[in-house]
C-alpha atoms as a PDB file:
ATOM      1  CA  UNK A   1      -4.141  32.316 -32.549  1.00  0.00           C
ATOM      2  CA  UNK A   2      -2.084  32.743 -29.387  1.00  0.00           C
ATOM      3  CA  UNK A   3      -0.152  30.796 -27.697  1.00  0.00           C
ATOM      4  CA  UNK A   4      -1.338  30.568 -24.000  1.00  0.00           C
ATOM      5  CA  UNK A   5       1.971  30.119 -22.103  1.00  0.00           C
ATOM      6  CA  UNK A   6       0.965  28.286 -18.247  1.00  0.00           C
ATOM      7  CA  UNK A   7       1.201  30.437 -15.299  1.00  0.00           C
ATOM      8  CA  UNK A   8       3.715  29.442 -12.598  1.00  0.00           C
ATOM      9  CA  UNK A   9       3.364  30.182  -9.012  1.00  0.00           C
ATOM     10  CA  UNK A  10       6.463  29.603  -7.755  1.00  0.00           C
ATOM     11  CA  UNK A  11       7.460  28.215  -4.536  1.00  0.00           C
ATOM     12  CA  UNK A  12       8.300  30.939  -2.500  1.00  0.00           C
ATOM     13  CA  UNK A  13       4.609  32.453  -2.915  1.00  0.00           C
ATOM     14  CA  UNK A  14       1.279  31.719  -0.475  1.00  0.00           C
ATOM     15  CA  UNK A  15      -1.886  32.755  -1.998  1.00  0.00           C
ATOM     16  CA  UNK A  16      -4.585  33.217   0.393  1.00  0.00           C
ATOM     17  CA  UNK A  17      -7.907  33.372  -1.677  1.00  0.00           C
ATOM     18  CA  UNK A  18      -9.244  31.702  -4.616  1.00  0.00           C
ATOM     19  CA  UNK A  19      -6.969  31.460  -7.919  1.00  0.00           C
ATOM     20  CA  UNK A  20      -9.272  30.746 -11.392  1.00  0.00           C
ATOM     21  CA  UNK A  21      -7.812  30.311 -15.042  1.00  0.00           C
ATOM     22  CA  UNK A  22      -8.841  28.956 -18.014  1.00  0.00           C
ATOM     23  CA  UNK A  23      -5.672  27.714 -18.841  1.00  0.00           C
ATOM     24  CA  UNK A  24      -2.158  25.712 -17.474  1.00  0.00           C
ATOM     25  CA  UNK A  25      -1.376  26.493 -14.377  1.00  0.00           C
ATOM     26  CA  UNK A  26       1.339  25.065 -12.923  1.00  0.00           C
ATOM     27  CA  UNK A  27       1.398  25.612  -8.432  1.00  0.00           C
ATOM     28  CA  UNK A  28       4.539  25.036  -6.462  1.00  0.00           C
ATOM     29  CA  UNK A  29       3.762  27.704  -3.484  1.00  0.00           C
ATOM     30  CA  UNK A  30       0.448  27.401  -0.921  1.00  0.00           C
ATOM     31  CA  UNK A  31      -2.559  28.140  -1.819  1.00  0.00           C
ATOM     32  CA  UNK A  32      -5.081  28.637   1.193  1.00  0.00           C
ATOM     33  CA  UNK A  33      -8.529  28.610  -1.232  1.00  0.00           C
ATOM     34  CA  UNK A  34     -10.129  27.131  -4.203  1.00  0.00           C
ATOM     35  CA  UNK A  35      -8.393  26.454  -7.238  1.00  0.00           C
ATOM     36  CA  UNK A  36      -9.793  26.489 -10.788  1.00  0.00           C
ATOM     37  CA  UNK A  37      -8.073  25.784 -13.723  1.00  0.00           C
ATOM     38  CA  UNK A  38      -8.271  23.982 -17.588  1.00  0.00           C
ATOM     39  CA  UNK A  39      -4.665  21.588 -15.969  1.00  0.00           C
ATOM     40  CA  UNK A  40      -3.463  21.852 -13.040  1.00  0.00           C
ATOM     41  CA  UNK A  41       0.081  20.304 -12.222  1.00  0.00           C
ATOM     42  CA  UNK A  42       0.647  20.527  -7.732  1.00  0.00           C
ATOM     43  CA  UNK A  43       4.388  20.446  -7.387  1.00  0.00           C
ATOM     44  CA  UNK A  44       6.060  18.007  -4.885  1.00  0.00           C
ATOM     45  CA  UNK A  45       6.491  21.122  -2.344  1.00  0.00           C
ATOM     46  CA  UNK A  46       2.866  22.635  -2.603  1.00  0.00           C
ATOM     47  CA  UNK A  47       0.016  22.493  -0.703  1.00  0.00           C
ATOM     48  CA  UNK A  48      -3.316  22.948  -1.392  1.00  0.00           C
ATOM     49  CA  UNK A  49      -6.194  23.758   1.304  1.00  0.00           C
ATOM     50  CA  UNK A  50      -9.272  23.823  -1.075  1.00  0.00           C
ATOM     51  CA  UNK A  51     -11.429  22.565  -3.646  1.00  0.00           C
ATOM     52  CA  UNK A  52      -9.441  21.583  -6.700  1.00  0.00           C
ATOM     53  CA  UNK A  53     -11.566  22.226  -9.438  1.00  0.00           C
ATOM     54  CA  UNK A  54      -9.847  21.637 -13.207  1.00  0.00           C
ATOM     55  CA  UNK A  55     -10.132  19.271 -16.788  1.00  0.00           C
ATOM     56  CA  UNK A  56      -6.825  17.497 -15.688  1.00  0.00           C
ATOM     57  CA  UNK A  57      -5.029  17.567 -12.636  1.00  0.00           C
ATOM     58  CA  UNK A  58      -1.419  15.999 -11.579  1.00  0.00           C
ATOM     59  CA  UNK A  59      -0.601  16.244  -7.957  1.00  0.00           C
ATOM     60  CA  UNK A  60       2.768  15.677  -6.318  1.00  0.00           C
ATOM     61  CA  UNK A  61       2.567  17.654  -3.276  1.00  0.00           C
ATOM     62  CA  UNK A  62      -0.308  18.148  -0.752  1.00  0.00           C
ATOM     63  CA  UNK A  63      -4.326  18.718  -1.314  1.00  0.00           C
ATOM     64  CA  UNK A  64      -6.406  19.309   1.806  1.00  0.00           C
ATOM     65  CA  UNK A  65      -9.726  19.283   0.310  1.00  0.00           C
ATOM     66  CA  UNK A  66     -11.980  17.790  -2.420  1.00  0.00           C
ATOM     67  CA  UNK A  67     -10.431  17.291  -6.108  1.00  0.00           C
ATOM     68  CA  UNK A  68     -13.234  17.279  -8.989  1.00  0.00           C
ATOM     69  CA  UNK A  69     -11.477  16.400 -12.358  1.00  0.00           C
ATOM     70  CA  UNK A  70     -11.601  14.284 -15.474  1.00  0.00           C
ATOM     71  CA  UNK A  71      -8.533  12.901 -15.261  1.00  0.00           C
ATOM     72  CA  UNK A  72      -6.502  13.042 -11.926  1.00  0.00           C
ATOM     73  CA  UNK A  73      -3.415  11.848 -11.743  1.00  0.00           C
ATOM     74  CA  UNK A  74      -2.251  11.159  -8.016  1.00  0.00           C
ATOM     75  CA  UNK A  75       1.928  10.927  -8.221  1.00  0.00           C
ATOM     76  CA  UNK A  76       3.996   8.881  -6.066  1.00  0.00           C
ATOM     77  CA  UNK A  77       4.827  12.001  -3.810  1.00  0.00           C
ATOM     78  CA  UNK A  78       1.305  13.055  -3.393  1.00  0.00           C
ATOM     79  CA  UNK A  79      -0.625  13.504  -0.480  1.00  0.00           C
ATOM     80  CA  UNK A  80      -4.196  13.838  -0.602  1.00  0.00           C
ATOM     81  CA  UNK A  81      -7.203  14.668   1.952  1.00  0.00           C
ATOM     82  CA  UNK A  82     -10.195  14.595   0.593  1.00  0.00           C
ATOM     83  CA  UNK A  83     -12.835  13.308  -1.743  1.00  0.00           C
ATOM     84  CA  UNK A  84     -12.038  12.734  -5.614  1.00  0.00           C
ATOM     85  CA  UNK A  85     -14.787  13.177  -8.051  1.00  0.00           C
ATOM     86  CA  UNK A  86     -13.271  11.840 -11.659  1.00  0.00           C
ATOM     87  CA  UNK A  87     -14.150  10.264 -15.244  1.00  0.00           C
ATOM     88  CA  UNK A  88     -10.403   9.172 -15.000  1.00  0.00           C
ATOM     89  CA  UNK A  89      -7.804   8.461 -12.020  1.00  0.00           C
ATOM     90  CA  UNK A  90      -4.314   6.548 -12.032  1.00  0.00           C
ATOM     91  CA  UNK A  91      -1.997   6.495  -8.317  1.00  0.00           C
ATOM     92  CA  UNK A  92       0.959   5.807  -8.503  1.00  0.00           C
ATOM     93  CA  UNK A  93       2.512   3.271  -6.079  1.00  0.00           C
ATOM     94  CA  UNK A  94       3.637   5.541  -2.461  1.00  0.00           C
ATOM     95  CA  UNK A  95       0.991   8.175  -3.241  1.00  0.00           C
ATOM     96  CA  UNK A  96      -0.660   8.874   0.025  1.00  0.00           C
ATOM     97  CA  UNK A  97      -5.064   9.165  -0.691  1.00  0.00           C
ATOM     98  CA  UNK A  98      -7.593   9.348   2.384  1.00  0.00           C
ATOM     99  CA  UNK A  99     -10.967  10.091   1.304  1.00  0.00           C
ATOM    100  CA  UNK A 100     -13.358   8.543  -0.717  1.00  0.00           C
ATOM    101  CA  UNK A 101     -13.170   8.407  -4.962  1.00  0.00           C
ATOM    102  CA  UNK A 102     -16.244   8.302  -6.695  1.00  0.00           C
ATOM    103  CA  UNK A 103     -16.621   7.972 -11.075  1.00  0.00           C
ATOM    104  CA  UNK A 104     -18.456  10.726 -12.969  1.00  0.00           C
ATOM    105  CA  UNK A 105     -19.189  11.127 -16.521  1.00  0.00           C
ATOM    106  CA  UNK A 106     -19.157  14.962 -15.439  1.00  0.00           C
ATOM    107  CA  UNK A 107     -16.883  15.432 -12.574  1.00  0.00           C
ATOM    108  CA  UNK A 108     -16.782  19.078 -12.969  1.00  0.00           C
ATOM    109  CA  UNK A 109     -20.529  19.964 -12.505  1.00  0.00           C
ATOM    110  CA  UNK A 110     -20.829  17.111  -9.788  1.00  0.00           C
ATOM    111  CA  UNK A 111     -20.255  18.928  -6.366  1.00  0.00           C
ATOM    112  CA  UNK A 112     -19.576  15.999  -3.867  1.00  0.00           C
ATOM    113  CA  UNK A 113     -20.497  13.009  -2.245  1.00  0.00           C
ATOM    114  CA  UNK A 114     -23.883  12.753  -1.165  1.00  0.00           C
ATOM    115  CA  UNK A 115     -24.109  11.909   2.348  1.00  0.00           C
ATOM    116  CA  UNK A 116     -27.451  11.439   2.233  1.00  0.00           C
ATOM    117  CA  UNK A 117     -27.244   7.849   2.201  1.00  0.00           C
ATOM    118  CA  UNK A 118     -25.603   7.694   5.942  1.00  0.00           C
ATOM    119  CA  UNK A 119     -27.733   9.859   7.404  1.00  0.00           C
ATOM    120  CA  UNK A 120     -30.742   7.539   6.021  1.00  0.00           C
ATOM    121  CA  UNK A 121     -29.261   4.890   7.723  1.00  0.00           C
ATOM    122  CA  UNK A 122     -28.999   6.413  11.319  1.00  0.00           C
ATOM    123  CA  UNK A 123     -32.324   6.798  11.364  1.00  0.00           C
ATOM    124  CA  UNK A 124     -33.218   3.483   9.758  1.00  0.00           C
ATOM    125  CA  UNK A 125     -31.186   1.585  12.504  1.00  0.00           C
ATOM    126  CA  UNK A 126     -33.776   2.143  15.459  1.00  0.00           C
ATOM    127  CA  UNK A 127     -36.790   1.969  13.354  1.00  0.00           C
ATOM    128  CA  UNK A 128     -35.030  -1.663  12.293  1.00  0.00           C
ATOM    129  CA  UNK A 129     -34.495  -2.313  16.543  1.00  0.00           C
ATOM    130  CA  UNK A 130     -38.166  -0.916  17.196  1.00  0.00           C
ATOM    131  CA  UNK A 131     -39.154  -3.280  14.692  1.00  0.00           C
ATOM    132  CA  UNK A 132     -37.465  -6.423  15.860  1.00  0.00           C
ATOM    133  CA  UNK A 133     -38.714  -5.273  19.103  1.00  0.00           C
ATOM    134  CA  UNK A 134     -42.381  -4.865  18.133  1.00  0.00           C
ATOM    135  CA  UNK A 135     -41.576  -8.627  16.335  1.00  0.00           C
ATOM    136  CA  UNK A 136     -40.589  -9.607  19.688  1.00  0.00           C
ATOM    137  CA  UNK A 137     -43.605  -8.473  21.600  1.00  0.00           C
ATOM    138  CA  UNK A 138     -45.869  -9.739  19.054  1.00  0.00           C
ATOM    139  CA  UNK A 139     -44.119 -13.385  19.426  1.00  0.00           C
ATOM    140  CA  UNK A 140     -43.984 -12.878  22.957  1.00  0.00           C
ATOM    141  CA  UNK A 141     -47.915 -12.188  22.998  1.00  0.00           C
ATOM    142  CA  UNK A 142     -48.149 -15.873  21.485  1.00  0.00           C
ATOM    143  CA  UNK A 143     -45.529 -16.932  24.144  1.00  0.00           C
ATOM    144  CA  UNK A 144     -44.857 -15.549  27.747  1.00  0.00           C
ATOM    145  CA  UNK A 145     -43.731 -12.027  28.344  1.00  0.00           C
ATOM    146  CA  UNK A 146     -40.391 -13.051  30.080  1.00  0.00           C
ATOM    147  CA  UNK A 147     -38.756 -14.830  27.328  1.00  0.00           C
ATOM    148  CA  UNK A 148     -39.379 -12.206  24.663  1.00  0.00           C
ATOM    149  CA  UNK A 149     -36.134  -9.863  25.066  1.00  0.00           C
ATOM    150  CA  UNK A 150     -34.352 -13.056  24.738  1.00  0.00           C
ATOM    151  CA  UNK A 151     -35.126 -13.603  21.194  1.00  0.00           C
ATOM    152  CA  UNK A 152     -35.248 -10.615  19.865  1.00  0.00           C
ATOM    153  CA  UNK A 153     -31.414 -10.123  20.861  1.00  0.00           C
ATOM    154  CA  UNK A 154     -30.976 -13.354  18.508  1.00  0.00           C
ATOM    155  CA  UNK A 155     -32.495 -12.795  14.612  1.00  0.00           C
ATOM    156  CA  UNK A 156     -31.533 -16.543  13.811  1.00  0.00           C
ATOM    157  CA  UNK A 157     -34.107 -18.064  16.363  1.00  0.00           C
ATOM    158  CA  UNK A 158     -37.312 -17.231  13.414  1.00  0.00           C
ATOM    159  CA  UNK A 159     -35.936 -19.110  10.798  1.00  0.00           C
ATOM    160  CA  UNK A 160     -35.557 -22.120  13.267  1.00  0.00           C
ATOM    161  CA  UNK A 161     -38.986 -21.280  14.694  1.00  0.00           C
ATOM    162  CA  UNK A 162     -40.557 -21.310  11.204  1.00  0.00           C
ATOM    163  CA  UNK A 163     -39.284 -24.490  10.653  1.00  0.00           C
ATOM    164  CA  UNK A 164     -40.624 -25.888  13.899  1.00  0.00           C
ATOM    165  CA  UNK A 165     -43.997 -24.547  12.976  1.00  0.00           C
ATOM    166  CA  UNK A 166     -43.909 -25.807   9.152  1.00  0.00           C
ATOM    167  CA  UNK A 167     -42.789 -29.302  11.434  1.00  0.00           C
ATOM    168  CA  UNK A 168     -46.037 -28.951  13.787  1.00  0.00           C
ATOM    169  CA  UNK A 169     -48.492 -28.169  11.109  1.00  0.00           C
END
């Protein structure tokens, strides 16, 4: 069996394209692309502008982009832009993280976060105002046609309305 030993990009080296290994790699330069690999280890003075794709992953510099790993390990020097998909993920105290973290049993066939759910919403708030509004003009057919806006800017007056009614009856 071999020995795999990792392979180093050092600091002084800017890859501009996608880098993919099946082993260690260990990244200290720029890399302007994706990066695949079995572990990862971002050095303090690289930066990533990518996907990070890899089993385990320890950043101390700079990701601009979504990280998808089992275990991610954000140092106390890292700086990170993006989502993180993980089974596992420890920050250290000063690490820098904007973006949104979300647990997977399979982070590494998982491709993002869905945003699915906030464009269902969008369109969910006016059908929710037509519908208060169609509330309001069916009250205000029981009542008199000026008054209607009125409630319908104020969703407590029902409940008090209901209990008027239960009062009546």
């Amino acid at each position: 069996m071999k020995s795999r030993a990792p392979s180093i990009l050092s600091a002084d080296l800017t890859v501009h394209g996608s880098i993919v290994s099946e082993g260690e790699v260990q990244l200290d330069g720029a890399v302007e692309g994706d990066v695949k690999a079995g572990s990862l280890t971002i050095g303090e003075e690289a930066t990533v502008k990518g996907e990070v794709v890899a089993e385990t992953v320890v950043i101390r510099g700079r990701v601009n982009g979504s990280v998808r790993a089992r275990q991610v390990q954000l140092a106390a020097t890292a700086r990170v832009e993006g989502d993180v998909i993980h089974a596992t993920l420890a920050i250290e105290s000063g690490a820098y993280f904007d973006g949104l973290c979300r647990r997977s049993t399979d982070p590494l066939t998982d491709k993002g976060m869905s945003a699915s759910p906030a464009r269902s919403e969008a369109p969910a708030s006016p059908s929710q105002s037509q519908g208060q509004s169609s509330s309001a003009s069916s009250s205000s057919s029981s009542s008199t046609g000026a008054p209607a806006p009125r409630p319908a800017s104020t969703p407590a007056a029902p409940p008090p309305a209901s209990g008027a009614a239960s009062a009546k009856a």
